[in-house]
Protein backbone atom coordinates (compact mmCIF):
# COMPACT_ATOMS: atom_id res chain seq x y z
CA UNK A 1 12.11 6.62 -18.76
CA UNK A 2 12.97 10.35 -18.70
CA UNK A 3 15.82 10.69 -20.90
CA UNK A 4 16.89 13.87 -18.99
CA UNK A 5 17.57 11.58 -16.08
CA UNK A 6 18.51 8.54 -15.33
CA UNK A 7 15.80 7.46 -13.52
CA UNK A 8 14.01 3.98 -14.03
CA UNK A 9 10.42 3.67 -15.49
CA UNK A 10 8.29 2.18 -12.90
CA UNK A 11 6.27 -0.26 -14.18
CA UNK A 12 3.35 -1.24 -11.96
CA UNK A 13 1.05 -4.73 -12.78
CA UNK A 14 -1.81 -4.81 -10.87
CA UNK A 15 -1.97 -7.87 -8.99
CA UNK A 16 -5.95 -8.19 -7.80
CA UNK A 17 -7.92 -10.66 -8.51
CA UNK A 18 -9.90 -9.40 -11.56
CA UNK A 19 -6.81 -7.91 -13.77
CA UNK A 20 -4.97 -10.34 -12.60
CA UNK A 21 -7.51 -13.32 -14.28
CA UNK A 22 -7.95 -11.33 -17.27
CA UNK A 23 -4.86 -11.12 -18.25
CA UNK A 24 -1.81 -9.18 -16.03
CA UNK A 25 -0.56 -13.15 -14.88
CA UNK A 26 0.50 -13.52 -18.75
CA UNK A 27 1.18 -9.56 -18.88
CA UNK A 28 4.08 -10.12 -15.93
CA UNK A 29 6.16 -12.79 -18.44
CA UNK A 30 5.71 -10.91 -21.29
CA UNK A 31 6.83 -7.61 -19.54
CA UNK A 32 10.02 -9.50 -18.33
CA UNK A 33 10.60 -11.09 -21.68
CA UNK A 34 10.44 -7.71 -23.13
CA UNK A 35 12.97 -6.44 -20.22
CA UNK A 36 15.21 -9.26 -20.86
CA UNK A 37 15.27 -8.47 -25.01
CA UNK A 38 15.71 -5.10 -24.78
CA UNK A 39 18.40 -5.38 -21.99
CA UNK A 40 16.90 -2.99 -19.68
CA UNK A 41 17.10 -4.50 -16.24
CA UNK A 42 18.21 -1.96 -13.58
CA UNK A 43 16.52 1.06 -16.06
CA UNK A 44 12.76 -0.54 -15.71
CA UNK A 45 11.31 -0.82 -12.03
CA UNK A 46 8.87 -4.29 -12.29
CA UNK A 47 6.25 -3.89 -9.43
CA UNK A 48 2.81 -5.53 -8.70
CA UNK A 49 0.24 -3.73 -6.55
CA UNK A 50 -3.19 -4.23 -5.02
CA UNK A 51 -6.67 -3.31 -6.79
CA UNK A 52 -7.07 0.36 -7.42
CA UNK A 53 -11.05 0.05 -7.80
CA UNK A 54 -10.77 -0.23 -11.65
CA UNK A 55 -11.56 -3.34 -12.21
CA UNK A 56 -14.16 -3.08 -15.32
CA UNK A 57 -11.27 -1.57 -17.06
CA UNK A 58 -8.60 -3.67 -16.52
CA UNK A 59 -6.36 -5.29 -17.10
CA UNK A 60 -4.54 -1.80 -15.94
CA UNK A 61 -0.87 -1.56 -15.76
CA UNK A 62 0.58 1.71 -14.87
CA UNK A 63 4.06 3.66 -16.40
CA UNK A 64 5.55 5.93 -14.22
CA UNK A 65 2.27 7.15 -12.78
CA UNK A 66 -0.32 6.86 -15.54
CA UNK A 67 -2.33 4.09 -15.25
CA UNK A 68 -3.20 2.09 -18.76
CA UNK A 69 -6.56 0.14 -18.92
CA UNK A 70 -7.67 -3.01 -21.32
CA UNK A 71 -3.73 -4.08 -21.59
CA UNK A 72 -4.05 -7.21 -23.11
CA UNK A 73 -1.03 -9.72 -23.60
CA UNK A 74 -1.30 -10.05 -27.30
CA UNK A 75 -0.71 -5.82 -28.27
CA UNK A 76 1.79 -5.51 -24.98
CA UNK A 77 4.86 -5.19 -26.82
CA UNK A 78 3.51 -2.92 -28.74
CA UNK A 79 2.39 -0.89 -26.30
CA UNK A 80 5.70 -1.12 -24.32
CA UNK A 81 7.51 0.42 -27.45
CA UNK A 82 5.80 2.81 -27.59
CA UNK A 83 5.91 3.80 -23.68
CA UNK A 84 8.96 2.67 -22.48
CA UNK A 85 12.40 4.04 -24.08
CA UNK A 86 14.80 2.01 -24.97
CA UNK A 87 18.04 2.92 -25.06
CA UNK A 88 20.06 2.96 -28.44
């Protein structure tokens, strides 16, 4: 999330069948518990998409744009602190 604007991070889960098994089905709650904590529905876009062909790396999540590979539940939160801004 730019904080020159007030645009929403898009936050993109790939949805085929190989991320999804290895780990983006647990990635989705813990994306939306981590929404719901930080109170930033409306200022993070949650979308799933189709397989983007990366599938050895996954599971791949991409933030506005740049796609993230290996994103495994356990470090997500991590990983969404330090990519996603939270307002203060």
């Amino acid at each position: 999330m730019s904080s020159e604007t007030n645009e929403p991070t898009e936050l993109a889960i790939c949805m085929g069948s190989s991320c999804f098994s290895r780990g983006n089905k647990r990635n989705i709650k813990v994306i939306q518990e981590y929404i719901d904590m930080h109170g930033l529905c409306g200022k993070i876009v949650l979308k799933g998409h189709l397989c983007e062909g990366l599938c050895k790396k996954g599971p791949n999540i991409t933030v506005d744009g740049e796609v993230y590979s290996s994103m495994e539940p356990d470090s997500l939160m991590f990983f969404l602190d330090d990519h996603i801004k939270v307002p203060e």
